[in-house]
PDB file of N, CA and C in Angstrom:
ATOM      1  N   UNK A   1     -29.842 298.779 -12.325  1.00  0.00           N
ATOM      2  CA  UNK A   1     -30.463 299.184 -11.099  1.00  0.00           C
ATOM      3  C   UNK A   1     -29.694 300.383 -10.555  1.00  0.00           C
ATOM      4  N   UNK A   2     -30.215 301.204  -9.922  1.00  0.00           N
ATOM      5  CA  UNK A   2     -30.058 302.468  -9.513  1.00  0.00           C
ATOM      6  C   UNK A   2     -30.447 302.810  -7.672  1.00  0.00           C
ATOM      7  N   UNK A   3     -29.622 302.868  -7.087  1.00  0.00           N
ATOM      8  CA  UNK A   3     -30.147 303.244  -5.570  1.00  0.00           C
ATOM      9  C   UNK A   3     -30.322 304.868  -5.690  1.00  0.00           C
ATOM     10  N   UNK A   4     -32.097 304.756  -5.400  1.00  0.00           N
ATOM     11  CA  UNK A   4     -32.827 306.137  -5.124  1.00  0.00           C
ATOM     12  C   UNK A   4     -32.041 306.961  -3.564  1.00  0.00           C
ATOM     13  N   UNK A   5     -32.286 306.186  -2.909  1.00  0.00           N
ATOM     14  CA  UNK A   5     -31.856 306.724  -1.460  1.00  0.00           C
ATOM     15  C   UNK A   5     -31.403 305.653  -0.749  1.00  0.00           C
ATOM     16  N   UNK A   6     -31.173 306.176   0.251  1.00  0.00           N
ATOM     17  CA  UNK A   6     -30.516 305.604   1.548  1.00  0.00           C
ATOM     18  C   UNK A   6     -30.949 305.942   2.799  1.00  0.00           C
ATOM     19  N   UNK A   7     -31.949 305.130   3.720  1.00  0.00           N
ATOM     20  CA  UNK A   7     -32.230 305.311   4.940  1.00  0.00           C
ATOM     21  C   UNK A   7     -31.464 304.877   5.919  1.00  0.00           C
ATOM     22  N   UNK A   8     -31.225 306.068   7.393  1.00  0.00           N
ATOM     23  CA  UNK A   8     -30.405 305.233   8.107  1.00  0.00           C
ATOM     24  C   UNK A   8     -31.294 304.165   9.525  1.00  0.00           C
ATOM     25  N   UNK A   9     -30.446 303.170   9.774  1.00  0.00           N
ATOM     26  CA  UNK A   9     -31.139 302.057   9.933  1.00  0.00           C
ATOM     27  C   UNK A   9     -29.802 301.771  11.217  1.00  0.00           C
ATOM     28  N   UNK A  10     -30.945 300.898  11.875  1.00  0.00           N
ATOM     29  CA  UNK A  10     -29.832 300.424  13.203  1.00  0.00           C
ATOM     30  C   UNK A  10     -29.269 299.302  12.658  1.00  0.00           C
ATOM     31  N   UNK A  11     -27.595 299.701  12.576  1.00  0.00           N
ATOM     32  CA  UNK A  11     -26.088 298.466  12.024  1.00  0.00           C
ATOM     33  C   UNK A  11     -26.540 297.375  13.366  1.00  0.00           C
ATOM     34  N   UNK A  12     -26.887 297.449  14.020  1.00  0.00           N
ATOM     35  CA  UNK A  12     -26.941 296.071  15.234  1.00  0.00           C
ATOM     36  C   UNK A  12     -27.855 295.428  14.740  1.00  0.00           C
ATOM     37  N   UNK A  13     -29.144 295.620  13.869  1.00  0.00           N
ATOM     38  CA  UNK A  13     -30.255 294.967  13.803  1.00  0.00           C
ATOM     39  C   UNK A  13     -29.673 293.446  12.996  1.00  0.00           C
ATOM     40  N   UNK A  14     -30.150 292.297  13.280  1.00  0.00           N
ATOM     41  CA  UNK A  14     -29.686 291.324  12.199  1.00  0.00           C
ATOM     42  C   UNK A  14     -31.059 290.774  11.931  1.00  0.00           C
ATOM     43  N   UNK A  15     -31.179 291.337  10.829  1.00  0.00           N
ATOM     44  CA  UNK A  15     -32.884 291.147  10.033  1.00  0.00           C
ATOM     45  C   UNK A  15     -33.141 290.483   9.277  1.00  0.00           C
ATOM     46  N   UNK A  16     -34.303 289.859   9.514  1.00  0.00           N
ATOM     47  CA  UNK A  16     -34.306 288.913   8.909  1.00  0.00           C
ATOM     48  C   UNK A  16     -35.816 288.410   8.095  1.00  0.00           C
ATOM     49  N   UNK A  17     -36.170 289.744   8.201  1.00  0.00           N
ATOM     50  CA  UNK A  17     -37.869 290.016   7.601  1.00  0.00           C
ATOM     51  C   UNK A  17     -38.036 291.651   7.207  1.00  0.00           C
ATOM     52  N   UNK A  18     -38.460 291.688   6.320  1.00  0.00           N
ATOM     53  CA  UNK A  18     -38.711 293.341   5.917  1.00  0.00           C
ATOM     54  C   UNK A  18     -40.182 293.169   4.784  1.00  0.00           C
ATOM     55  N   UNK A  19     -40.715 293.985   5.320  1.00  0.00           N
ATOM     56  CA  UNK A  19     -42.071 294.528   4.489  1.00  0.00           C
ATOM     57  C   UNK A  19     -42.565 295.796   4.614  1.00  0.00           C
ATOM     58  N   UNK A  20     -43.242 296.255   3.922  1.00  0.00           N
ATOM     59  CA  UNK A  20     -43.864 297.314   3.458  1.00  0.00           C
ATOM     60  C   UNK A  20     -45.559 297.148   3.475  1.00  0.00           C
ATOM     61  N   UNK A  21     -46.061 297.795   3.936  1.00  0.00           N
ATOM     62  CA  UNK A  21     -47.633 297.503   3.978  1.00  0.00           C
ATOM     63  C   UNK A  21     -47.936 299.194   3.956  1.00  0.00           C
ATOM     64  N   UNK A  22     -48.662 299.643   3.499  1.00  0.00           N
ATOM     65  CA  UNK A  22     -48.930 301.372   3.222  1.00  0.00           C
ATOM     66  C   UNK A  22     -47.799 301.665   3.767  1.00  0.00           C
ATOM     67  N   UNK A  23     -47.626 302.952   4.294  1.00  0.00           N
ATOM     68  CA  UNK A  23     -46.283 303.582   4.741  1.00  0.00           C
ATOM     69  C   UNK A  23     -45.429 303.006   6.161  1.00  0.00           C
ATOM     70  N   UNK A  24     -46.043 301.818   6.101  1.00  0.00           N
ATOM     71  CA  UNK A  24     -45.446 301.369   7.675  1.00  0.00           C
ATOM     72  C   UNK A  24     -44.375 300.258   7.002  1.00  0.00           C
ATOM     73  N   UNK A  25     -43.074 300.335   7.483  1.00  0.00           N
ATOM     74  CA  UNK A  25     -41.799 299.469   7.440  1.00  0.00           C
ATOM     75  C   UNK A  25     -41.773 298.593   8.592  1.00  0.00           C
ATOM     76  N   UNK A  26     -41.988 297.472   8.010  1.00  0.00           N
ATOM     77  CA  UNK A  26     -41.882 295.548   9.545  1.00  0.00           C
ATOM     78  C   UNK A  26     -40.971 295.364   9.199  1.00  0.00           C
ATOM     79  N   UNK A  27     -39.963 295.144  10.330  1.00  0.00           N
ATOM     80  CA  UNK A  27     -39.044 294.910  10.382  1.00  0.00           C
ATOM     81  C   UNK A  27     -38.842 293.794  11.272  1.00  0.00           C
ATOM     82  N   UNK A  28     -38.643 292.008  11.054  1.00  0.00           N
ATOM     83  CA  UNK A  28     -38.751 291.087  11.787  1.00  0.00           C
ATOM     84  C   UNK A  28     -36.741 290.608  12.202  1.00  0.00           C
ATOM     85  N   UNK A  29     -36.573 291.003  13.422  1.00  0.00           N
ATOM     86  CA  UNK A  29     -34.798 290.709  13.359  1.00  0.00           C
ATOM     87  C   UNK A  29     -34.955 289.309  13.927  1.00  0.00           C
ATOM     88  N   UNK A  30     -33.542 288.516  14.117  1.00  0.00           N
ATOM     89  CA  UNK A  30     -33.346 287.212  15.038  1.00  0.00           C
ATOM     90  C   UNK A  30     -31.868 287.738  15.405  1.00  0.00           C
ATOM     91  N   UNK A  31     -31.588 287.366  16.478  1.00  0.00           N
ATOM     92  CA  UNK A  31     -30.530 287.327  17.332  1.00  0.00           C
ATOM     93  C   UNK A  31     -30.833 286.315  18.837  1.00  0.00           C
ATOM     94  N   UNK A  32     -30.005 285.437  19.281  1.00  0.00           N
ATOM     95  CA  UNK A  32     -30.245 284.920  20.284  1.00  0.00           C
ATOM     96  C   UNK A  32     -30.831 285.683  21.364  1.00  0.00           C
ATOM     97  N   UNK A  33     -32.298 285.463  22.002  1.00  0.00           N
ATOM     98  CA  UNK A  33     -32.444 286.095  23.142  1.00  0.00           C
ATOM     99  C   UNK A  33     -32.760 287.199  22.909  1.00  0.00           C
ATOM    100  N   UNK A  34     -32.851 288.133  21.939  1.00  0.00           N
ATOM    101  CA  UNK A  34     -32.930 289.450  21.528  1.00  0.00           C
ATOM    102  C   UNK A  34     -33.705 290.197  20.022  1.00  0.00           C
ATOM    103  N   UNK A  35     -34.405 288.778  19.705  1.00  0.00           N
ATOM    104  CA  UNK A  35     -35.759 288.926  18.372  1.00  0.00           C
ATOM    105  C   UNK A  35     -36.420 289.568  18.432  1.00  0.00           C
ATOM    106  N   UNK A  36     -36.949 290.661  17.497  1.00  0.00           N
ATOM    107  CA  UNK A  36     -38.070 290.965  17.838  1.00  0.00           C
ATOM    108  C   UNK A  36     -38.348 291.923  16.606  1.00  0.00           C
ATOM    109  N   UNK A  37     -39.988 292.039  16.928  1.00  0.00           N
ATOM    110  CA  UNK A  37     -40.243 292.661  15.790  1.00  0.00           C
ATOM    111  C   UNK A  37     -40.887 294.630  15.762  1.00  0.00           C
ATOM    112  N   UNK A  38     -40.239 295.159  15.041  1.00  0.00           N
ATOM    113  CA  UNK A  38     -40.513 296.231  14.744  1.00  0.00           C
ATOM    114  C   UNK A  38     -41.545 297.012  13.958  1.00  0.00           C
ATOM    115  N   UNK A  39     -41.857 298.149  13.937  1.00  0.00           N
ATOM    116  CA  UNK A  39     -43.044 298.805  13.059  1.00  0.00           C
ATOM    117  C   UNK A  39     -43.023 300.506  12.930  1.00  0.00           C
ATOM    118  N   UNK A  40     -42.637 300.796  11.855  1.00  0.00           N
ATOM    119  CA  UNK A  40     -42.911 302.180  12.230  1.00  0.00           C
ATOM    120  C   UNK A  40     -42.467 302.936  10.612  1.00  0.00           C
ATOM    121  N   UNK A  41     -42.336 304.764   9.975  1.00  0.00           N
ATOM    122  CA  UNK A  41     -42.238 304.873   8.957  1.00  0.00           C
ATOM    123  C   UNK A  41     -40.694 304.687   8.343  1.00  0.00           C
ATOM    124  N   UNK A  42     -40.645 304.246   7.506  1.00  0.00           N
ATOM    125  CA  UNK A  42     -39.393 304.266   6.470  1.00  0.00           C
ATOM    126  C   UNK A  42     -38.201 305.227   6.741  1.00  0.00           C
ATOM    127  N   UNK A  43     -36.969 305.017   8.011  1.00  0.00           N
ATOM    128  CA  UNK A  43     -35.872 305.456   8.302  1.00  0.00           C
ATOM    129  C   UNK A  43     -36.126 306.606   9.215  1.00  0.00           C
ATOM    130  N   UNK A  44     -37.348 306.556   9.829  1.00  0.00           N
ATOM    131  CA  UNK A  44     -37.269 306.913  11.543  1.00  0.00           C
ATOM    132  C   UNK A  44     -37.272 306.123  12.372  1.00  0.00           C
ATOM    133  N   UNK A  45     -37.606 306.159  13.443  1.00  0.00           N
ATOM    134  CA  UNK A  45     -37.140 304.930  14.734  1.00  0.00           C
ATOM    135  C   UNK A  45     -38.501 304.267  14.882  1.00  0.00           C
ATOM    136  N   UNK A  46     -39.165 303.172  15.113  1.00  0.00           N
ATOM    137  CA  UNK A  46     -39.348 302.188  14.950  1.00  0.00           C
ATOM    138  C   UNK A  46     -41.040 303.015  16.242  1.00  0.00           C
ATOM    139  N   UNK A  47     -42.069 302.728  15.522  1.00  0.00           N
ATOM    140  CA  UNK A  47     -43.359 303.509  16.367  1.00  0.00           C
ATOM    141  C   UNK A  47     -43.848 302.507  17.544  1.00  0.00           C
ATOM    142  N   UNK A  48     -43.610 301.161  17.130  1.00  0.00           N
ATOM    143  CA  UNK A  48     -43.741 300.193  17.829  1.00  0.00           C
ATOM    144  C   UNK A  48     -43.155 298.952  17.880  1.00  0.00           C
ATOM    145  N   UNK A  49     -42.610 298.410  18.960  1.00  0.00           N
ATOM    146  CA  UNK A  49     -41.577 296.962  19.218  1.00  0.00           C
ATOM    147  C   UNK A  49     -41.635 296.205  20.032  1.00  0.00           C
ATOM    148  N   UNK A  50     -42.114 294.715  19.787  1.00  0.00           N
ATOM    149  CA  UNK A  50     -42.520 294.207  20.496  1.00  0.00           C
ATOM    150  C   UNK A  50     -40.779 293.232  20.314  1.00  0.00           C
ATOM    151  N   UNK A  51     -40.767 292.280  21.939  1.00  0.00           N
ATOM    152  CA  UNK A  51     -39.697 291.346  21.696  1.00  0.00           C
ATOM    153  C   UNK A  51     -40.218 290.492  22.130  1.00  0.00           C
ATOM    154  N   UNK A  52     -39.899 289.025  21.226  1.00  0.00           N
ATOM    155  CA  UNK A  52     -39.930 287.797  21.518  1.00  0.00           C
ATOM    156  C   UNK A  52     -39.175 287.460  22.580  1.00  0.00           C
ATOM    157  N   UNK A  53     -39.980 286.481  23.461  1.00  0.00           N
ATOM    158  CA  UNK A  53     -39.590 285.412  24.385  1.00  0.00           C
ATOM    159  C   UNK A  53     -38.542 285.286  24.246  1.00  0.00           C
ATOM    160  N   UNK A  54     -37.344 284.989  25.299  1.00  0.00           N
ATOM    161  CA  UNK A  54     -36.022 284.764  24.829  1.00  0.00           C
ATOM    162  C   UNK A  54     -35.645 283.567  24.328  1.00  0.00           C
ATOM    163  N   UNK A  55     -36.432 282.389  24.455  1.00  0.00           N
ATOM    164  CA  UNK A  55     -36.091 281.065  23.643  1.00  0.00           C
ATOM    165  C   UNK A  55     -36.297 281.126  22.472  1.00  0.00           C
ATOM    166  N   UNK A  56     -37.165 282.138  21.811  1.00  0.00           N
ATOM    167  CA  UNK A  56     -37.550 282.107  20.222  1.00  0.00           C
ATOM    168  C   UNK A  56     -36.516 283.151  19.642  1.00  0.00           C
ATOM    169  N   UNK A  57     -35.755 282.603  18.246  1.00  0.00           N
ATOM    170  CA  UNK A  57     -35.368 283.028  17.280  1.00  0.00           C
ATOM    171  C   UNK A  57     -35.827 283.553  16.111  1.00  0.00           C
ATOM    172  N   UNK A  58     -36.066 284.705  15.979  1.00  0.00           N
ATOM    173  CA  UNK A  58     -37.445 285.603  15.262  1.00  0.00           C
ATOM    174  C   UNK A  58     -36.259 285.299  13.643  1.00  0.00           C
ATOM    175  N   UNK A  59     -37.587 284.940  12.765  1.00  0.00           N
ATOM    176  CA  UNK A  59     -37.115 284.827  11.263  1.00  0.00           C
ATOM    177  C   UNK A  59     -38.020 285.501  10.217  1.00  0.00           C
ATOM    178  N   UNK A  60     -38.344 285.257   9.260  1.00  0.00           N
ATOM    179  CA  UNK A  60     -39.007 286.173   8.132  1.00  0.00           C
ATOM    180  C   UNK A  60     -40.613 286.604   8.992  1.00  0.00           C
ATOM    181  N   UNK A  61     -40.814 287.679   8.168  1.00  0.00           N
ATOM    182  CA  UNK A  61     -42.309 288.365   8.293  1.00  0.00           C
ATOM    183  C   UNK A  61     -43.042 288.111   7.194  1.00  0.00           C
ATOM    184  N   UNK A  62     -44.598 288.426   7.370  1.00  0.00           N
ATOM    185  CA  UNK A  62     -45.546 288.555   6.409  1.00  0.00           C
ATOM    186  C   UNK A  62     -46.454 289.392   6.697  1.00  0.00           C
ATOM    187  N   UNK A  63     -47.060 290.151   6.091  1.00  0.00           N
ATOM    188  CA  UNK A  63     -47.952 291.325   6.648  1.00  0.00           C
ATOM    189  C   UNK A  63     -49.292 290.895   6.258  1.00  0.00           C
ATOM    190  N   UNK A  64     -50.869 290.156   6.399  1.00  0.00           N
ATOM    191  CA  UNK A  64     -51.517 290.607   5.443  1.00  0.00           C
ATOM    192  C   UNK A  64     -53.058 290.450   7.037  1.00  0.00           C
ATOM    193  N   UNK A  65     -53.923 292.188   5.824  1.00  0.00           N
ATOM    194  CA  UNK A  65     -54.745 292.549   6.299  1.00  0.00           C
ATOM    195  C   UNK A  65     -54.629 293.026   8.196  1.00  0.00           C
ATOM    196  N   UNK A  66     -55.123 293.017   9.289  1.00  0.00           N
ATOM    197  CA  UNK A  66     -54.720 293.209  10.215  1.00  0.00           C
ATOM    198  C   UNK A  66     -53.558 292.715  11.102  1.00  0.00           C
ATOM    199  N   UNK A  67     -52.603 291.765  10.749  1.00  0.00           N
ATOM    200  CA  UNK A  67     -51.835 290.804  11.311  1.00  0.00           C
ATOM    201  C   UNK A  67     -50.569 290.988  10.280  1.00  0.00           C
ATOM    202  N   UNK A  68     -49.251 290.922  11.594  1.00  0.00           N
ATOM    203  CA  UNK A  68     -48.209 290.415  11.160  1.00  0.00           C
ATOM    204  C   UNK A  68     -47.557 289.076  11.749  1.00  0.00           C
ATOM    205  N   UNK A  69     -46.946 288.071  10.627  1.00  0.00           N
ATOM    206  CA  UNK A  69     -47.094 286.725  10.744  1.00  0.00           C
ATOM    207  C   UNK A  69     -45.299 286.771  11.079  1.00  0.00           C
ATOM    208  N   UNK A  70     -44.860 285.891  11.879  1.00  0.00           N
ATOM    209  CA  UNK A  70     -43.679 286.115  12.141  1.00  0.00           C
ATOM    210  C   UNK A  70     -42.606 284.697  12.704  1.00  0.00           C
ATOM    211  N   UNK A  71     -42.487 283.862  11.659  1.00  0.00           N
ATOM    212  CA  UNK A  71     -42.279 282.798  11.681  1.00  0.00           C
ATOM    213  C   UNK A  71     -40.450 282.603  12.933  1.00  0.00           C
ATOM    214  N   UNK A  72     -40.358 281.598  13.580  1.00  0.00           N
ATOM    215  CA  UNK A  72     -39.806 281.407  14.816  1.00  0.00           C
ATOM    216  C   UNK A  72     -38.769 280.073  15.126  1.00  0.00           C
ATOM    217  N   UNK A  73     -38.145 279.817  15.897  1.00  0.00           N
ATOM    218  CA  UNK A  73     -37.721 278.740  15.886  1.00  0.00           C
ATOM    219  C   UNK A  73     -36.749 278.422  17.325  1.00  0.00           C
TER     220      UNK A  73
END
């Protein structure tokens, strides 16, 4: 295996979901109080971010057809 590139990416994020759906990068993080999920192209800043409720602990993503699925706890 060979690393093509390197995008830079926010070191605070603690992620815990990543997908690819056409050129858009989901990015699902968890941190206490501070989950949430991201959207935008491959190692620019994030086009859209929504944050979870502060009782939910944001965990893996799934992308399919109009919806991203974003399992919680």
């Amino acid at each position: 295996m060979q690393v093509e590139q390197e995008l830079p990416h926010d070191e605070t994020a603690f992620t815990q979901g990543l997908e690819f759906a056409g050129d858009t990068l989901y990015e699902g993080t968890g941190r206490n109080g501070q989950s949430k999920l991201t959207a935008g192209p491959a190692g620019g800043p994030p086009e859209r971010s929504v944050s979870l409720p502060e009782e939910f602990f944001g965990e893996g993503i799934t992308v399919t057809d109009s919806r991203v699925w974003q399992l919680t706890w």
